[in-house]
Protein backbone atom coordinates (compact mmCIF):
# COMPACT_ATOMS: atom_id res chain seq x y z
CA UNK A 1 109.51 105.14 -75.55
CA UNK A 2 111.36 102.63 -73.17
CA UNK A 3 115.28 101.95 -72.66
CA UNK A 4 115.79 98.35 -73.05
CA UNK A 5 118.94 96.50 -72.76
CA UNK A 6 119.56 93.68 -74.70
CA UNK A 7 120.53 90.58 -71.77
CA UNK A 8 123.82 89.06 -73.91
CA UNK A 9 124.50 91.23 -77.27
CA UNK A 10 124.55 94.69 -75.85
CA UNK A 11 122.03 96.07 -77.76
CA UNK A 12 120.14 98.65 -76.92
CA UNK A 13 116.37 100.35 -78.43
CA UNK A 14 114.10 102.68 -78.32
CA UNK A 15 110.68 100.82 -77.99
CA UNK A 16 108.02 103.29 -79.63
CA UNK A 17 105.95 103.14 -82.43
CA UNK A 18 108.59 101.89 -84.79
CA UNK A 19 110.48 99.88 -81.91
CA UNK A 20 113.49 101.65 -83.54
CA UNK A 21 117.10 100.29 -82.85
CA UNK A 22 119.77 102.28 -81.98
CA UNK A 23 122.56 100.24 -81.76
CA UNK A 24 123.93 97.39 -84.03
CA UNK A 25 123.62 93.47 -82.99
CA UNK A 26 127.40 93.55 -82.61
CA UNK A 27 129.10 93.04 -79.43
CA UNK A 28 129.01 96.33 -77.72
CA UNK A 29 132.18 97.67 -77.05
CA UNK A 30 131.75 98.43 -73.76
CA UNK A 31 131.08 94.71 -73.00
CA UNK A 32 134.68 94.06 -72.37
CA UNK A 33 135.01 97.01 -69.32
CA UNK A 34 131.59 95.98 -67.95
CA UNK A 35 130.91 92.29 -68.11
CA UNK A 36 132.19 91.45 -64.46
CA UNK A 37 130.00 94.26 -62.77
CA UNK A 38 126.89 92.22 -62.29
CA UNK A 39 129.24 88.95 -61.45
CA UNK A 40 131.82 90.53 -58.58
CA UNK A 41 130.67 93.52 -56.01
CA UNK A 42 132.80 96.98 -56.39
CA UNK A 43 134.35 96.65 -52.67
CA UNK A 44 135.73 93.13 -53.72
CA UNK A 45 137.00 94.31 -57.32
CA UNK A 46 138.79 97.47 -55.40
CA UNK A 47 136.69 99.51 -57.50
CA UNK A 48 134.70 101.67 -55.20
CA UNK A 49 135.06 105.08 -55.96
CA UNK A 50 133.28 108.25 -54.24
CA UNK A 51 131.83 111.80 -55.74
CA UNK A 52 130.54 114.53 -53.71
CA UNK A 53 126.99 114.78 -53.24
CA UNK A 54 126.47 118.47 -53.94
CA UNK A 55 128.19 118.27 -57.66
CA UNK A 56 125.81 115.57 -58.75
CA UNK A 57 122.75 117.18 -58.67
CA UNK A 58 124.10 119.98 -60.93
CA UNK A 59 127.69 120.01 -62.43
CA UNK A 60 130.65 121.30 -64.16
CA UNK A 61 130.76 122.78 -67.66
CA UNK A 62 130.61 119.86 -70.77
CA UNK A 63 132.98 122.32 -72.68
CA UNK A 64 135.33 125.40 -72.54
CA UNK A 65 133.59 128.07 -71.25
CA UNK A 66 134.17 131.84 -71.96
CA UNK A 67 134.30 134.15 -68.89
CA UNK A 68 135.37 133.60 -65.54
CA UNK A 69 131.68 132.05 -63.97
CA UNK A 70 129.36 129.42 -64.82
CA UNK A 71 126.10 128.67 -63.47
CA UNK A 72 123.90 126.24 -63.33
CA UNK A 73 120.40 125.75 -61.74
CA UNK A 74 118.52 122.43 -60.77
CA UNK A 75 115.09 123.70 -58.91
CA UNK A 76 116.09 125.06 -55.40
CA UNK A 77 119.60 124.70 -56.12
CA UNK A 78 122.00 127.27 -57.88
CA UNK A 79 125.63 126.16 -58.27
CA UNK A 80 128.44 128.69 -59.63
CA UNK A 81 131.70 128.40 -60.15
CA UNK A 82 134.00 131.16 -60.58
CA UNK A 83 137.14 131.28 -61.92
CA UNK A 84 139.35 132.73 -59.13
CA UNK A 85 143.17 131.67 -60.24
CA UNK A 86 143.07 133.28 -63.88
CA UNK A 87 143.66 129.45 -65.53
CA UNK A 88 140.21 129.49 -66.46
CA UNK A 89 137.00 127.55 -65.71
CA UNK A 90 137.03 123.44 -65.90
CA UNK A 91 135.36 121.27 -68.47
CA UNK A 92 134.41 118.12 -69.82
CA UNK A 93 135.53 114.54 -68.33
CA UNK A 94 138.98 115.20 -66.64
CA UNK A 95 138.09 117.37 -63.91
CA UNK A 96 135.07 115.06 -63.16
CA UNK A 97 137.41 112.33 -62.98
CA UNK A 98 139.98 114.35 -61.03
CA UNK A 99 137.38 115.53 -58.20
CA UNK A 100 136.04 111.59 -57.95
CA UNK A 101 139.70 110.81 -57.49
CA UNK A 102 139.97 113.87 -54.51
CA UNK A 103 136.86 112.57 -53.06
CA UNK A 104 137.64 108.69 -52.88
CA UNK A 105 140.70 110.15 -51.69
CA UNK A 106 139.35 112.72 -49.26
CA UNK A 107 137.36 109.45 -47.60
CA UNK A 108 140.06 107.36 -47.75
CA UNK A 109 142.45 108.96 -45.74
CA UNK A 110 140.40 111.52 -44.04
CA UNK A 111 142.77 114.07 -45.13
CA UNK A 112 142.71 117.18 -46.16
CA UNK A 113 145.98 117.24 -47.88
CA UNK A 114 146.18 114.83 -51.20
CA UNK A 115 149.42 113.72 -52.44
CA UNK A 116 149.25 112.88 -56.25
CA UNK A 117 151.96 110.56 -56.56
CA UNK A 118 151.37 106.92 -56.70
CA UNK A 119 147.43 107.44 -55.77
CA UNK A 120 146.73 109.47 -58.86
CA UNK A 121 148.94 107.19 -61.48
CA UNK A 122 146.71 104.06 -59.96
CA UNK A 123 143.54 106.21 -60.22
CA UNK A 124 144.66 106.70 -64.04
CA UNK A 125 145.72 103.36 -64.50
CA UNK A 126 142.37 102.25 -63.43
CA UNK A 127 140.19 104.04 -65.45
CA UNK A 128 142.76 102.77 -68.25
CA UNK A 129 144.12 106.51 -69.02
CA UNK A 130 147.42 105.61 -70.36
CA UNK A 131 149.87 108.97 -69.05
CA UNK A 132 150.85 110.30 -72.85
CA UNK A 133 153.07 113.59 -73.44
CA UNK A 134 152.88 116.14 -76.39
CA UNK A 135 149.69 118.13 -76.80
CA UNK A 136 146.91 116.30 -77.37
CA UNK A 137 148.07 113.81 -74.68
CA UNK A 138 146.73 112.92 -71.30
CA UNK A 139 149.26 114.70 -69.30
CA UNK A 140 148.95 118.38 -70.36
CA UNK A 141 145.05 117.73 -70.36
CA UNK A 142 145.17 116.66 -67.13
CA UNK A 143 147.83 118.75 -65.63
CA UNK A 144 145.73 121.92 -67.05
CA UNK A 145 142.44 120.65 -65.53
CA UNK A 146 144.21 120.24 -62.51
CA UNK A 147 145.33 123.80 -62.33
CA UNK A 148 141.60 125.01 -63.44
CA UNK A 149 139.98 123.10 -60.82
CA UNK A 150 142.31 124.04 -57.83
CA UNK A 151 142.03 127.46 -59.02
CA UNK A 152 138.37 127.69 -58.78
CA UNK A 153 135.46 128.32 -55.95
CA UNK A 154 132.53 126.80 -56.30
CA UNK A 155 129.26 128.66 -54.43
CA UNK A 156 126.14 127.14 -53.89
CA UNK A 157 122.45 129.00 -53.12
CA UNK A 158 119.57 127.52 -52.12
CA UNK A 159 115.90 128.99 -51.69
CA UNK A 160 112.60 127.60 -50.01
CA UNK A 161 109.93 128.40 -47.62
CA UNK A 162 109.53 127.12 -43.77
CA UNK A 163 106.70 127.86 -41.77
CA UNK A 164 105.57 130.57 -43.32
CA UNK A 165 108.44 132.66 -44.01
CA UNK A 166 111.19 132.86 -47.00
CA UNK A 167 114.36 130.84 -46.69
CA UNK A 168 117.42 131.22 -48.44
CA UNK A 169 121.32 129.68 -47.70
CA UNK A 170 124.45 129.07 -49.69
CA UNK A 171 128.03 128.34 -49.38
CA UNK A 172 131.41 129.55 -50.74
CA UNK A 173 133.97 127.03 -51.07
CA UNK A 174 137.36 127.51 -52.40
CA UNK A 175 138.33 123.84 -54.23
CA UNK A 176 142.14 124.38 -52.72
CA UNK A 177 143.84 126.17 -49.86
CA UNK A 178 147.87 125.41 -51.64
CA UNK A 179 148.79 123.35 -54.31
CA UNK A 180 151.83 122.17 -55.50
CA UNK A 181 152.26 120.26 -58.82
CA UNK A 182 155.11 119.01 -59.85
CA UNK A 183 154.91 117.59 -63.66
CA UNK A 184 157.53 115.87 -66.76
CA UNK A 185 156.53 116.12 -70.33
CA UNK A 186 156.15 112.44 -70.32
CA UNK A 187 155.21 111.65 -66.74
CA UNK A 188 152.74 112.20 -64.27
CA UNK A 189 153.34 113.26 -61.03
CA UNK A 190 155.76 110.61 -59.23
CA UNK A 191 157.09 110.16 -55.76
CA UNK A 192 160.29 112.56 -55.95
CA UNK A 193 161.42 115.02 -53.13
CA UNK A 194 159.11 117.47 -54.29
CA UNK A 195 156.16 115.69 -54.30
CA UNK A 196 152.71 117.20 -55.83
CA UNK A 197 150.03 117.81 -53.28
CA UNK A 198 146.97 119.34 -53.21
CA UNK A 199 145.86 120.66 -49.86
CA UNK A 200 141.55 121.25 -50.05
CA UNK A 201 140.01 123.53 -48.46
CA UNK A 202 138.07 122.52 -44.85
CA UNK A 203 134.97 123.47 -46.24
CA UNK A 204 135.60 122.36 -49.14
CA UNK A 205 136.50 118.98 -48.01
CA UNK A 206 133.68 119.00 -45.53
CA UNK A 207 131.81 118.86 -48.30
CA UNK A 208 133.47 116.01 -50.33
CA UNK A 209 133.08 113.36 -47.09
CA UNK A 210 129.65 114.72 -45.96
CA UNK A 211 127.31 111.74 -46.96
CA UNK A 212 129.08 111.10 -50.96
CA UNK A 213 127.71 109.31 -53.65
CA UNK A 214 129.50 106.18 -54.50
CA UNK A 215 130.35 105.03 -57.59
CA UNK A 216 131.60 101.55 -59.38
CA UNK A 217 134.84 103.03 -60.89
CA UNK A 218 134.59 100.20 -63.84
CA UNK A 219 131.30 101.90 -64.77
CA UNK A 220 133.07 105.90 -64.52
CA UNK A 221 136.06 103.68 -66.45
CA UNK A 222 133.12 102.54 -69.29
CA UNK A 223 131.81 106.10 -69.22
CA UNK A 224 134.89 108.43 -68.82
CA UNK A 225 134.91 109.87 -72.34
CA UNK A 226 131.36 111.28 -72.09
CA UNK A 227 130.89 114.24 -69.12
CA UNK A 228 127.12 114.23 -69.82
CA UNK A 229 127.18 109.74 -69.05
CA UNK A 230 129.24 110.55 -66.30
CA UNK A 231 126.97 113.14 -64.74
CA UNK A 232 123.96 111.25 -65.32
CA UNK A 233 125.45 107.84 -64.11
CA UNK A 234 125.97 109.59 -60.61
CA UNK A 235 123.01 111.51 -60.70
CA UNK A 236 120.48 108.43 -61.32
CA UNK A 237 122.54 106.10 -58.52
CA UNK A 238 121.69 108.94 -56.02
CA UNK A 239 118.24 109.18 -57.16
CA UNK A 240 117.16 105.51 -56.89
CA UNK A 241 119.04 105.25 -53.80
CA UNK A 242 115.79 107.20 -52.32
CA UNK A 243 113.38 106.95 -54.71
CA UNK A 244 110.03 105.28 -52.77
CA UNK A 245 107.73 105.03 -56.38
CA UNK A 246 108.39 106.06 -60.19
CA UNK A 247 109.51 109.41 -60.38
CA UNK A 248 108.86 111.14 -63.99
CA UNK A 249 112.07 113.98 -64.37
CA UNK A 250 110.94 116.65 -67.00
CA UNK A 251 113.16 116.83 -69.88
CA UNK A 252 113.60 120.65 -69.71
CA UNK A 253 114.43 119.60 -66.20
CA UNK A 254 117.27 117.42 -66.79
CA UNK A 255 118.63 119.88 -69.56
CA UNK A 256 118.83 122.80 -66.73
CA UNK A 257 120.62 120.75 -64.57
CA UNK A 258 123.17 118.82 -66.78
CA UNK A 259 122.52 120.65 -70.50
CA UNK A 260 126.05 123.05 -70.54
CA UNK A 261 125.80 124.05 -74.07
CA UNK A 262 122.33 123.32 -75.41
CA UNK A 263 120.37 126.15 -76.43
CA UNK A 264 116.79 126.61 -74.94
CA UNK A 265 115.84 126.67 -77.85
CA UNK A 266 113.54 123.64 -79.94
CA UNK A 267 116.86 122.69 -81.44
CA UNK A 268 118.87 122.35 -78.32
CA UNK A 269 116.14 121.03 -76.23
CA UNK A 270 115.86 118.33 -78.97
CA UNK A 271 119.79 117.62 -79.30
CA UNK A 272 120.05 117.46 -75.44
CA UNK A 273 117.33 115.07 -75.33
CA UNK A 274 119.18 112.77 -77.91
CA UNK A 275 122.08 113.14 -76.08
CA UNK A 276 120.83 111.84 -72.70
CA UNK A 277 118.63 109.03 -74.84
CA UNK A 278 122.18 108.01 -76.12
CA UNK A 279 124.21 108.16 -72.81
CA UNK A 280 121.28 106.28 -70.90
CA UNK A 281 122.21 104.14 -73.07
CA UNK A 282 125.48 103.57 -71.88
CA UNK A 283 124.53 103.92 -68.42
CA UNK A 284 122.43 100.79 -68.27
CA UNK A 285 125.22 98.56 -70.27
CA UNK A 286 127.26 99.52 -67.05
CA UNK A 287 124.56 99.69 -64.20
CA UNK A 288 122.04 96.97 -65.81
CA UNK A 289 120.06 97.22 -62.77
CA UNK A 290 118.67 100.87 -63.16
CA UNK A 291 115.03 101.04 -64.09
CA UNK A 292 115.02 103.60 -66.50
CA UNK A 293 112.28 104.64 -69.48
CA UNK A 294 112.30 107.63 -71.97
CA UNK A 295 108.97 109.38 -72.32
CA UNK A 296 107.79 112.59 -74.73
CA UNK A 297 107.91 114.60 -71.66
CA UNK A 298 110.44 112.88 -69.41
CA UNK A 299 112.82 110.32 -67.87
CA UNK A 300 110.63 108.09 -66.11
CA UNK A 301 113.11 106.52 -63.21
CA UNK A 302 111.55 103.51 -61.21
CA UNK A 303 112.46 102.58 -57.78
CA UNK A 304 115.96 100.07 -58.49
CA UNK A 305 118.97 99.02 -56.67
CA UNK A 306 121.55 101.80 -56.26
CA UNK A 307 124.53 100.29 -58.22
CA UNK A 308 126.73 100.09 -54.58
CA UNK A 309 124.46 98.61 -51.59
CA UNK A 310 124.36 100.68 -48.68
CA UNK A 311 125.65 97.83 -46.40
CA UNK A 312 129.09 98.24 -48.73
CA UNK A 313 128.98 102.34 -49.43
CA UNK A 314 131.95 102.92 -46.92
CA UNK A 315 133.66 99.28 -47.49
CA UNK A 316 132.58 97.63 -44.43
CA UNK A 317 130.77 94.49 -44.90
């Protein structure tokens, strides 16, 4: 099966036996967010964004987790986080959003400390989050994201073999030295004498500036509601950015890495598979450019452009 996009109507098929389609003739509705990406650059539309390198090869939770750690494995690479301020563990698309807000911040200023005043409510207003009160608005999700994320450490292992002999390394970072946040019912945090701050970690935000993945924020604005698009949006930017021939990804692969909450079991294998089918879908409506197929035993990614040029990564032409 292949991942086609459709050049003017957004749609989008499956091209197998059947050449089923998956998506209606209708204007897409993520037409609207995404038609000027292939027309003006990211660096000139102020819309280049930045995630760290080691959370998009394997990545937060999708959902509410119970327990205090979650881990996730993607070959070599074993990432846990562990819930270390009693909040509990983060999920889903806020606290993605949030730490690709603390790392275009982190390489912005070249700061450790982060002041969420104005630079958060433009982050928001970017990704077209309006800031809503009450409890299923975006303030208390956000605010309580916040807390989980600050509150956390996130430790990676890895494991090989060098001349011979067993190697194995890791890491322990703690997301936040101090944090302050200051928060209304019906406001986000706003320049005020107390003002919200969140100072990371120098580990921590060693990590965030060493070599990060960029990102067209109108494609993380396209694909904020899903965590899985998200994830696999950065993860297949990095990939082609040093991919030298067609690289087939197992299936079971992809679902160890980025599949929080599907069962190995037929069932979940199957579901995650539909689920990734569906958000490639999305993916490509944003970054047209990615070469992308869906096989019976894998993603088959060919060699395309990373959606940011290297030349404009850092914003200097």
């Amino acid at each position: 099966m292949c991942l086609e996009s459709g050049k003017s109507t957004g749609e989008f098929k499956v091209a197998g036996p059947r050449n089923r389609s998956i998506a209606s003739r209708q204007p897409h509705p993520l037409l609207a967010i995404v038609q000027a990406i292939p027309t003006e650059r990211a660096v000139d539309a102020g819309a280049l964004g930045f995630m760290a390198k080691f959370l998009v090869q394997t990545t937060l939770p999708h959902s509410e987790q119970v327990g205090t750690q979650y881990v996730r494995t993607d070959g070599n690479l074993t990432l846990r986080i562990t819930d270390v301020g009693g909040t509990g563990l983060p999920y889903g698309s806020y606290p993605r959003l949030i730490m690709i807000w603390m790392t275009t911040e982190a390489v912005r200023t070249a700061n450790r400390e982060l002041e969420l005043g104005s630079s958060l409510s433009s982050f928001m207003a970017q990704l077209g989050l309006q800031a809503t009160g009450g409890h299923w608005g975006t303030i208390p999700r956000f605010r309580d994201q916040m807390q989980r994320l600050v509150g956390a450490t996130i430790t990676t292992r890895w494991s090989g073999e060098s001349n011979g002999q067993a190697h194995s390394g890791g890491e322990n970072l703690l997301v936040a030295d101090k944090f302050n946040l200051w928060w209304t019912p019906q406001k986000l945090p706003i320049e005020r004498p107390e003002k919200s701050s969140v100072t990371l970690s120098a580990n921590f935000f060693e990590q965030l500036v060493a070599a990060p993945v960029p990102l067209d924020l109108r494609a993380v604005k396209a694909l904020k509601k899903s965590p899985l698009a998200l994830d696999l949006y950065a993860w297949a930017t990095r990939r082609v950015s040093y991919l030298p021939r067609p690289a087939l990804i197992a299936w079971e692969s992809l679902r160890r890495s980025f599949g929080a909450g599907y069962a190995d079991t037929p069932q979940g294998r199957s579901c995650f598979r539909a689920k990734a089918v569906e958000a490639f879908c999305r993916i490509i409506l944003a970054y047209p450019e990615l070469k992308v197929e869906s096989h019976e035993n894998g993603l088959l990614l060919r060699p395309s452009s990373p959606h940011i040029p290297k030349i404009f990564r850092l914003g200097v032409k």
